[in-house]
C-alpha atoms as a PDB file:
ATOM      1  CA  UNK A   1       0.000   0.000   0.000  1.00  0.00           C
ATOM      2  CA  UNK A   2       1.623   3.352  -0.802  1.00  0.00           C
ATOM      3  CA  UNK A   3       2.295   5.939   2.226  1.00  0.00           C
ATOM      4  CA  UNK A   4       1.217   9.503   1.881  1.00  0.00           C
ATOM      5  CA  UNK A   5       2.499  11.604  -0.045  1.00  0.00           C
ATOM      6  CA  UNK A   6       3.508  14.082   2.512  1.00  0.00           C
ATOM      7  CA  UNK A   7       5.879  10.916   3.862  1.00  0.00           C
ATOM      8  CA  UNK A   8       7.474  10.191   0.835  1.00  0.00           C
ATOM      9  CA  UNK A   9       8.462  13.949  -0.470  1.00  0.00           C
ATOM     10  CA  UNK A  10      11.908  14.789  -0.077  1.00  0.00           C
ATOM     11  CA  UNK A  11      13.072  18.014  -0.083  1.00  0.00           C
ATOM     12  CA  UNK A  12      15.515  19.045  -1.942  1.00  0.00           C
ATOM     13  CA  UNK A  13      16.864  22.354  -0.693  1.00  0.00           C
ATOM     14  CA  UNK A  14      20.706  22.498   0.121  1.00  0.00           C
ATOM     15  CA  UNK A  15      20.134  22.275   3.940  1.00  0.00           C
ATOM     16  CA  UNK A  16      18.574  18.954   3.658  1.00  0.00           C
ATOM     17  CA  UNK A  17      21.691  17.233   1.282  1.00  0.00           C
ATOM     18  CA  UNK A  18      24.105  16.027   3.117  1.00  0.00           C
ATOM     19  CA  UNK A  19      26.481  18.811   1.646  1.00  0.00           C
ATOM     20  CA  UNK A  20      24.413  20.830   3.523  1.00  0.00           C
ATOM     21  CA  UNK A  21      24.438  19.041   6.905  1.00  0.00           C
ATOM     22  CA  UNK A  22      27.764  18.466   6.360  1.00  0.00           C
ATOM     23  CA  UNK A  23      28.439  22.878   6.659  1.00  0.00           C
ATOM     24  CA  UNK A  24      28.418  21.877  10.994  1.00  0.00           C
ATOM     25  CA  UNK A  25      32.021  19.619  10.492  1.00  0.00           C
ATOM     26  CA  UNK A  26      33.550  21.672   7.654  1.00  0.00           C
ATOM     27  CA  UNK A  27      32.869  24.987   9.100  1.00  0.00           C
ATOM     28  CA  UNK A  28      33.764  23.605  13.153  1.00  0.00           C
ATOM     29  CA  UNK A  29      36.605  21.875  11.771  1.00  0.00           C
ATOM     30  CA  UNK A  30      38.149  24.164   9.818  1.00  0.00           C
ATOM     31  CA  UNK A  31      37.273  27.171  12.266  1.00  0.00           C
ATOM     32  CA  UNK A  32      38.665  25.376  15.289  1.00  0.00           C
ATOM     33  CA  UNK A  33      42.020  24.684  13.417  1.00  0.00           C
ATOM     34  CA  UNK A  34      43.000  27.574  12.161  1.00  0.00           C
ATOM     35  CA  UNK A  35      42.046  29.829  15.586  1.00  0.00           C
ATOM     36  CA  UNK A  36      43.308  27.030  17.770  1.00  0.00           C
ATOM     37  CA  UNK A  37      46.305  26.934  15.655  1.00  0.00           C
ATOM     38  CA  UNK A  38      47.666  30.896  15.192  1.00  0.00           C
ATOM     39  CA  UNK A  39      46.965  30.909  19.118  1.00  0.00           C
ATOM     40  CA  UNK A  40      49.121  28.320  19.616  1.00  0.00           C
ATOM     41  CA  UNK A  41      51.946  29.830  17.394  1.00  0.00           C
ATOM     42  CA  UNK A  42      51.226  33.470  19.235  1.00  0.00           C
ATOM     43  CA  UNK A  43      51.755  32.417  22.570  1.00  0.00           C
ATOM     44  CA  UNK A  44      54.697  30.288  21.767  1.00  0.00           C
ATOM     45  CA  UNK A  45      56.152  33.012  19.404  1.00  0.00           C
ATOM     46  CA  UNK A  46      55.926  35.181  22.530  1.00  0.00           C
ATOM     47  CA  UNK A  47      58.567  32.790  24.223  1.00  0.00           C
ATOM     48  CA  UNK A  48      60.331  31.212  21.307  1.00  0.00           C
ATOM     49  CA  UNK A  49      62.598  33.611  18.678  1.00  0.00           C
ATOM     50  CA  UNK A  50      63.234  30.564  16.335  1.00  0.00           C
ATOM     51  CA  UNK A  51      60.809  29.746  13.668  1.00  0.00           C
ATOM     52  CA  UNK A  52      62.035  26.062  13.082  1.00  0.00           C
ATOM     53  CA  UNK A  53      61.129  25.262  16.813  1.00  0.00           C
ATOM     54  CA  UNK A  54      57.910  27.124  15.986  1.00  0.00           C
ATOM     55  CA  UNK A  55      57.180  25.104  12.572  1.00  0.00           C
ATOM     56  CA  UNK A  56      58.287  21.629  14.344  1.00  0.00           C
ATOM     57  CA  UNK A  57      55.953  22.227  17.447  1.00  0.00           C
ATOM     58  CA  UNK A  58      52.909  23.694  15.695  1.00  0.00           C
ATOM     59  CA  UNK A  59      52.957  20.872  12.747  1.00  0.00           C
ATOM     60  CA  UNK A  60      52.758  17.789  15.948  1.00  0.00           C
ATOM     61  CA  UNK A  61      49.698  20.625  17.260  1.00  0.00           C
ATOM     62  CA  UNK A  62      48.067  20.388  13.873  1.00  0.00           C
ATOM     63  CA  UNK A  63      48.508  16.343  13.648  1.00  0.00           C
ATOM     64  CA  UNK A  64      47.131  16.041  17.485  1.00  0.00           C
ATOM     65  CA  UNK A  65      44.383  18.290  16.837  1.00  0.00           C
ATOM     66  CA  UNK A  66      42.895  16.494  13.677  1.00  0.00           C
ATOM     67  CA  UNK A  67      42.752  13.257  15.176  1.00  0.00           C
ATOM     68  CA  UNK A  68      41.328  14.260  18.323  1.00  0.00           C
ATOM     69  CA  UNK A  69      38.825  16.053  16.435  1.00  0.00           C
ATOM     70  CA  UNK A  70      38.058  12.919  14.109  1.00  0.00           C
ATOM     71  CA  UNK A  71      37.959  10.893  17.165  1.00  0.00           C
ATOM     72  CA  UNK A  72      35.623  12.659  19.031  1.00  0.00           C
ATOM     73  CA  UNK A  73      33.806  13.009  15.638  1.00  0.00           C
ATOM     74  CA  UNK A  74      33.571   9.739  15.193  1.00  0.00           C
ATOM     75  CA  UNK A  75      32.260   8.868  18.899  1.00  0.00           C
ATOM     76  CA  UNK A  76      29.699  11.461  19.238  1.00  0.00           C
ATOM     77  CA  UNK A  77      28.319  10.493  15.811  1.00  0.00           C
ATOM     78  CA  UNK A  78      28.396   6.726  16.761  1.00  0.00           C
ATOM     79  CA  UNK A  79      26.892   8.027  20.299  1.00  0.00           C
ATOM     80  CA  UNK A  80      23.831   9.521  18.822  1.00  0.00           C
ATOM     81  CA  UNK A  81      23.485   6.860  16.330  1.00  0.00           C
ATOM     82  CA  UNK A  82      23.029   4.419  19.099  1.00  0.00           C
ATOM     83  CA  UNK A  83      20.674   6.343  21.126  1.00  0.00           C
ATOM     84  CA  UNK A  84      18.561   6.614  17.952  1.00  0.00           C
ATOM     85  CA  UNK A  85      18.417   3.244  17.367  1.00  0.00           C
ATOM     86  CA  UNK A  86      17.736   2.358  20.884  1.00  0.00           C
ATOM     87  CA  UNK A  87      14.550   5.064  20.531  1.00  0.00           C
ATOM     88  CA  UNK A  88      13.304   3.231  17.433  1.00  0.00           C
ATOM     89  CA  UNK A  89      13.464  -0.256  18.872  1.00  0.00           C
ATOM     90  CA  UNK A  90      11.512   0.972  22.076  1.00  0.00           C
ATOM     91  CA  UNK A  91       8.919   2.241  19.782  1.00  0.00           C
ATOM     92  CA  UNK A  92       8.774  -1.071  17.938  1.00  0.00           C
ATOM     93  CA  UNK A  93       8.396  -3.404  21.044  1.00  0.00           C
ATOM     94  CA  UNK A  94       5.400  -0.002  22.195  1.00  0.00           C
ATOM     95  CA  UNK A  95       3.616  -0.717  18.774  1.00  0.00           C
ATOM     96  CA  UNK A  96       3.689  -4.240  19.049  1.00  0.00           C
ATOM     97  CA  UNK A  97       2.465  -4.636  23.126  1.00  0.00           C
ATOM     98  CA  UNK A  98       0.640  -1.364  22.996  1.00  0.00           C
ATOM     99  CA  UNK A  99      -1.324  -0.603  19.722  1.00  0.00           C
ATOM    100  CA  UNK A 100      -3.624   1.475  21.779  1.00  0.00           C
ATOM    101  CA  UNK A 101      -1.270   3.900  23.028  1.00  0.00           C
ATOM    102  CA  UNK A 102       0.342   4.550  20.232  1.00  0.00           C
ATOM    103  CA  UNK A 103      -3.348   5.059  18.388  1.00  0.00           C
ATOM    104  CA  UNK A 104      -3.829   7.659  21.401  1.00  0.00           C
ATOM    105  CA  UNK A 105      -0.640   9.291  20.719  1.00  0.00           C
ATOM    106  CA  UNK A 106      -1.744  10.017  17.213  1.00  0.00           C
ATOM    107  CA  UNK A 107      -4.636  11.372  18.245  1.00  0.00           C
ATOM    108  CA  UNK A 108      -2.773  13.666  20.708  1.00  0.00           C
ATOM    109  CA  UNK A 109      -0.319  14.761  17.951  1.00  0.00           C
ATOM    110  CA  UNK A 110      -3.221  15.764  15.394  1.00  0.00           C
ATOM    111  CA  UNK A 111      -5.062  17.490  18.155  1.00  0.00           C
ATOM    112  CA  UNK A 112      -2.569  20.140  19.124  1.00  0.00           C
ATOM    113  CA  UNK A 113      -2.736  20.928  15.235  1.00  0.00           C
ATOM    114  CA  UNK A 114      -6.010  21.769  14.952  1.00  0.00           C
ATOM    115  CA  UNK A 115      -7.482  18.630  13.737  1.00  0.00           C
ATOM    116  CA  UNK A 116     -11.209  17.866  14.293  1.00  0.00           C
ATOM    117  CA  UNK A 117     -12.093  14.229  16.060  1.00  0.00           C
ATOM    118  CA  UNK A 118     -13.301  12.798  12.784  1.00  0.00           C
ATOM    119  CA  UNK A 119     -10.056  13.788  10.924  1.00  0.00           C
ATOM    120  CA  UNK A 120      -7.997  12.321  13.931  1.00  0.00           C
ATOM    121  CA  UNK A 121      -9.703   9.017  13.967  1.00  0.00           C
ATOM    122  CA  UNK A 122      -9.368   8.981   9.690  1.00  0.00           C
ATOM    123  CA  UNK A 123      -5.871   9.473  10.020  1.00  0.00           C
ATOM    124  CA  UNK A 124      -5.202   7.181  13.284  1.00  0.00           C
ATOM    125  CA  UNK A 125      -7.025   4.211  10.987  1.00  0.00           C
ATOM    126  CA  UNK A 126      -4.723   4.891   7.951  1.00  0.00           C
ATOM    127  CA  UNK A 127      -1.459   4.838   9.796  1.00  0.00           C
ATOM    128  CA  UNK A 128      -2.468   1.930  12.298  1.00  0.00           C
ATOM    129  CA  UNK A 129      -3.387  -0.158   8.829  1.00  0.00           C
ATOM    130  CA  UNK A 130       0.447  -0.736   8.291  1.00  0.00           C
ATOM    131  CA  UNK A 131       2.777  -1.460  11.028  1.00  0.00           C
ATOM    132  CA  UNK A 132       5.707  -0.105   8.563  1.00  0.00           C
ATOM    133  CA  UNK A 133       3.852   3.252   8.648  1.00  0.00           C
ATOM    134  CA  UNK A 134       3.084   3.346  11.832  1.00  0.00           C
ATOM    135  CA  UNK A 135       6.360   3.337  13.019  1.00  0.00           C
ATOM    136  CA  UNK A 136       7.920   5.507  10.348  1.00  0.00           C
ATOM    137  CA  UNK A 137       5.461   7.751  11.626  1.00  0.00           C
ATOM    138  CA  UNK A 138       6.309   7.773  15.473  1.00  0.00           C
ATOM    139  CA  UNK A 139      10.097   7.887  14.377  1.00  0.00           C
ATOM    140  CA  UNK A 140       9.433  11.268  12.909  1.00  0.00           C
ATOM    141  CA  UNK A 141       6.201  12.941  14.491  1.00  0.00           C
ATOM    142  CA  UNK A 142       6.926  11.443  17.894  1.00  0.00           C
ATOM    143  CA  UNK A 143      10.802  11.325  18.455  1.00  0.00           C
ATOM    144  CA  UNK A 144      11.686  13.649  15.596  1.00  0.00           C
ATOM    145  CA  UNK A 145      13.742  11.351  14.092  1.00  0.00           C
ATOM    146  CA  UNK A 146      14.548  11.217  10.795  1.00  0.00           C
ATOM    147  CA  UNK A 147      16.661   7.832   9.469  1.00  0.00           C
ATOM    148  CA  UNK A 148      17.979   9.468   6.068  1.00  0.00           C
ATOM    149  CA  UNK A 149      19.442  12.447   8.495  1.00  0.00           C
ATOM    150  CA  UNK A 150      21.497   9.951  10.890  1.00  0.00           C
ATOM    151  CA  UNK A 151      25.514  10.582   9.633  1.00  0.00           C
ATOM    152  CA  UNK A 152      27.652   8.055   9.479  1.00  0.00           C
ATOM    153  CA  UNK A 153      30.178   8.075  12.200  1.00  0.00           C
ATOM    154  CA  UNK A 154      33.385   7.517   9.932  1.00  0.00           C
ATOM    155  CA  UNK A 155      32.672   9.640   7.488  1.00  0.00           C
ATOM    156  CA  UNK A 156      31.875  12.939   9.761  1.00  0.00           C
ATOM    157  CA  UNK A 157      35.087  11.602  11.509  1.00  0.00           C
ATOM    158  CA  UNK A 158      36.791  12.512   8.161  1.00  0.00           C
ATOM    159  CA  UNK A 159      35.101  15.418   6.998  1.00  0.00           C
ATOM    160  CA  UNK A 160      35.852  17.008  10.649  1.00  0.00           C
ATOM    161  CA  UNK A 161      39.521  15.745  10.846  1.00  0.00           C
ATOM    162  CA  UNK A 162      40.129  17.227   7.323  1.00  0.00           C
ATOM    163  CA  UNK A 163      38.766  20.242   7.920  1.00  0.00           C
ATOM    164  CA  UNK A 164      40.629  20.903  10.851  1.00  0.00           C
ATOM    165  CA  UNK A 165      43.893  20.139   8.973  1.00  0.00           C
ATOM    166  CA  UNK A 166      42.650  23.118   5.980  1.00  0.00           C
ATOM    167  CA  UNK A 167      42.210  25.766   8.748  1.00  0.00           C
ATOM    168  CA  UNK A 168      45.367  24.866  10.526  1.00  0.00           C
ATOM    169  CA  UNK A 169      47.637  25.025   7.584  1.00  0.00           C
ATOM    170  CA  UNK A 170      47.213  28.607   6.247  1.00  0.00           C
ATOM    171  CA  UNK A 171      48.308  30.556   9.635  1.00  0.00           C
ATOM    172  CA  UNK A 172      51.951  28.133   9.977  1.00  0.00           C
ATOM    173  CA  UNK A 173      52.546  28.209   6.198  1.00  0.00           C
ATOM    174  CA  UNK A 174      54.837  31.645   6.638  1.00  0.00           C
ATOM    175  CA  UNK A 175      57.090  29.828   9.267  1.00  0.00           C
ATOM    176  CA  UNK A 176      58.363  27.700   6.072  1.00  0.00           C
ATOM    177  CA  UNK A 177      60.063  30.866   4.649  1.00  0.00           C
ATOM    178  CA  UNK A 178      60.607  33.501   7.328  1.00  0.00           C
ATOM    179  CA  UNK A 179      63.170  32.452   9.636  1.00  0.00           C
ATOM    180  CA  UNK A 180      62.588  35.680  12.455  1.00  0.00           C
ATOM    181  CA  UNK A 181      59.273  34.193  14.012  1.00  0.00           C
ATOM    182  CA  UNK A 182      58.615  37.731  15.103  1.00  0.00           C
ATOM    183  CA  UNK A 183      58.146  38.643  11.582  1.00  0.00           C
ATOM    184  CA  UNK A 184      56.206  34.902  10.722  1.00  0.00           C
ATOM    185  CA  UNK A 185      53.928  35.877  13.243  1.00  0.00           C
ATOM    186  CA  UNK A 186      52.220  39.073  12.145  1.00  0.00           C
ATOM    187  CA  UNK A 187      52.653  36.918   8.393  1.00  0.00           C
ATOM    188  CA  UNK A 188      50.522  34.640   9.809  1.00  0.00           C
ATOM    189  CA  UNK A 189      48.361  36.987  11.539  1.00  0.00           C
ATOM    190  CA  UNK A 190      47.403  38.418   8.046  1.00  0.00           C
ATOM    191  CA  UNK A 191      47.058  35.032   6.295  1.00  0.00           C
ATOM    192  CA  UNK A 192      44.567  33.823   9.138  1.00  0.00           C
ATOM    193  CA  UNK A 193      42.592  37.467   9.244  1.00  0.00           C
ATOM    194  CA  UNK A 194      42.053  37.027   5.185  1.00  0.00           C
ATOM    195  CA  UNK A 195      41.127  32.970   5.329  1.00  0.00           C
ATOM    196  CA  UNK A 196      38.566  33.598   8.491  1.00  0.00           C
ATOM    197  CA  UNK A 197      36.982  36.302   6.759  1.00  0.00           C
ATOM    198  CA  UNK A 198      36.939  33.888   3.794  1.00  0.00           C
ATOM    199  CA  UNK A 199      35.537  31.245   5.706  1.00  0.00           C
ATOM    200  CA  UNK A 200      32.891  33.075   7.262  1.00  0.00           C
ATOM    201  CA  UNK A 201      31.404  34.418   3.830  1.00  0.00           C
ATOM    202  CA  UNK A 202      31.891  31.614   1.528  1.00  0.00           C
ATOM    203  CA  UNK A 203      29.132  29.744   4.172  1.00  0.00           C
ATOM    204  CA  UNK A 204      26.964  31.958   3.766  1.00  0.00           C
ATOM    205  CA  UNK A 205      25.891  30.389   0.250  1.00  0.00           C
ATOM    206  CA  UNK A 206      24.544  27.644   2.291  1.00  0.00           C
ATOM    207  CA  UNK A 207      23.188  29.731   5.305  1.00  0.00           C
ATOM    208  CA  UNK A 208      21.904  32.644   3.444  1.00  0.00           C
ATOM    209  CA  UNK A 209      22.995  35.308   6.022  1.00  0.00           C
ATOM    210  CA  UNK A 210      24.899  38.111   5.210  1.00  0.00           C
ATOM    211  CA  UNK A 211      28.391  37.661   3.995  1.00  0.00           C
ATOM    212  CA  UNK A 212      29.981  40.255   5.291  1.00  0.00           C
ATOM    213  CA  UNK A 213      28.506  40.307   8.348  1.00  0.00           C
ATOM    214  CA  UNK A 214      29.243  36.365   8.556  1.00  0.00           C
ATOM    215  CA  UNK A 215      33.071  37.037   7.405  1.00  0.00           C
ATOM    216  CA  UNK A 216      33.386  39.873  10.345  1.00  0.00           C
ATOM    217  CA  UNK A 217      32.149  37.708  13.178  1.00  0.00           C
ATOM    218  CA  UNK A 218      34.508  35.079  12.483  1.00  0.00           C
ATOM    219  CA  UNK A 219      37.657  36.856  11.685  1.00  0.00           C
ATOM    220  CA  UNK A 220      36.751  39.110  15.044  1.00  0.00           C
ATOM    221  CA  UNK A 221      36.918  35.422  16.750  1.00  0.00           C
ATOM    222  CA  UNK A 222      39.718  34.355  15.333  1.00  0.00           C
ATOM    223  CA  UNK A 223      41.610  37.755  16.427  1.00  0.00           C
ATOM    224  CA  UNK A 224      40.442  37.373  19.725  1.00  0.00           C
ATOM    225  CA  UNK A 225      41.830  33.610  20.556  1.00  0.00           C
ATOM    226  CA  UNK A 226      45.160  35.167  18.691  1.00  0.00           C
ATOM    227  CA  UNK A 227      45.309  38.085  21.126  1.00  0.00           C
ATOM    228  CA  UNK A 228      45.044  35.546  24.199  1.00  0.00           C
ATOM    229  CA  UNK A 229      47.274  33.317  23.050  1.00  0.00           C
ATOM    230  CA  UNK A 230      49.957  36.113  22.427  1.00  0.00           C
ATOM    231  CA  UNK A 231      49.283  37.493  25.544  1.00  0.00           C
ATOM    232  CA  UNK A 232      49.711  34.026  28.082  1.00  0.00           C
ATOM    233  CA  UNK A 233      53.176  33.361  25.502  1.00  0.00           C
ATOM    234  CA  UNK A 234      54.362  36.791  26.627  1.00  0.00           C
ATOM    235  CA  UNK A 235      53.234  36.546  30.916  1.00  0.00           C
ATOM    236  CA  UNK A 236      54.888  32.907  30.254  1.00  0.00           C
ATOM    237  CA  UNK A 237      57.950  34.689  29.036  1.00  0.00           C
ATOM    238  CA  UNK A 238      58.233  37.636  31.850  1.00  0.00           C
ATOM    239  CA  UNK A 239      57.410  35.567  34.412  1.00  0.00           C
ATOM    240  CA  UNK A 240      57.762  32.200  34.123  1.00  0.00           C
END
């Protein structure tokens, strides 16, 4: 028997592709890298003149980073894959022992929209004529869970551990050529200002804000966690 047509549309806008859900690890990962990063090499530039020391220590920051990212990725994806799962198989044991209460539930839903009696107990028959429907429908008007939107685990692990390494590569990219890390600092400074401001608009074609607006908050976050670092390299310096 075919299901509704309201159940089996799929939209199609960018926010429901999975490039679109995918705009949480790319822009997280990629964010977190680069500011984590040039506030790492600002507070140890505050302490440390040489930029080889600087390169060696912030590429082992960038390698730690992306795999503690990917793992915890990978676990928290895992995590709320398994507590999904868990919610549908507690439905399916509720719509086998208690038809009833799930046929209540319907009507419950329907009500607090508006529906009339007659139109609850229509659509309460339809749904309760196919177990398959019924509990496709509980997944999604009950829990709010939708199977097509569950990542998997190992591949968010790699979009996030990948975009961490992309934003953590353009702020240590002058310490390869400038040997003064005073001067590779405010190089990277510059390099991180332009790709956080680049960051922040080019989402914006998925989240339709405004781009500049978008490219301004993040680079003024990104300056921030540089001017902290900087400053706890140079107390670490004076007085430690």
């Amino acid at each position: 028997m075919a299901e509704p047509a309201l159940i089996q549309h799929h939209h199609v806008e960018d926010w429901h592709t999975p490039k679109g859900r995918a705009i949480r690890e790319v822009v997280f990962g990629m964010n977190d890298g680069l500011v984590t990063t040039i506030g790492f090499l600002a507070g140890v530039t505050g302490s440390i003149a040489q930029s080889r020391y600087i390169l060696l220590a912030g590429m082992a920051e960038i390698v730690a980073g992306a795999v503690s990212m990917a793992l915890g990725a990978y676990l928290a994806t895992k995590s709320q894959r398994e507590f999904f799962h868990s919610e549908i198989e507690r439905e399916k044991w509720e719509i086998e022992k208690m038809p009833e209460k799930e046929a209540q539930e319907i009507r419950e839903i329907y009500g607090e929209m508006g529906f009339t009696r007659p139109e609850q107990e229509m659509i309460v028959n339809r749904v309760m004529s196919n177990k398959d429907l019924l509990l496709r429908f509980m997944t999604r008007e009950e829990l709010g869970l939708f199977e097509e939107h569950l990542d998997e685990p190992v591949q968010v692990a790699g979009t996030m551990g990948v975009s961490f390494v992309a934003g953590a590569l353009p702020p240590i990219i002058p310490y390869f050529f400038m040997s003064n890390a005073r001067t590779a600092i405010w190089a990277a400074v510059l390099v991180s200002v332009a790709f956080l401001f680049a960051v922040g608009a080019v989402k914006t074609r998925l989240t339709k804000t405004n781009a500049l607006r978008s490219g301004l908050e993040t680079t003024s976050l990104g300056i921030a966690a540089c001017a902290i670092g900087y400053i706890l390299g140079w107390v670490a310096e004076k007085f430690i």
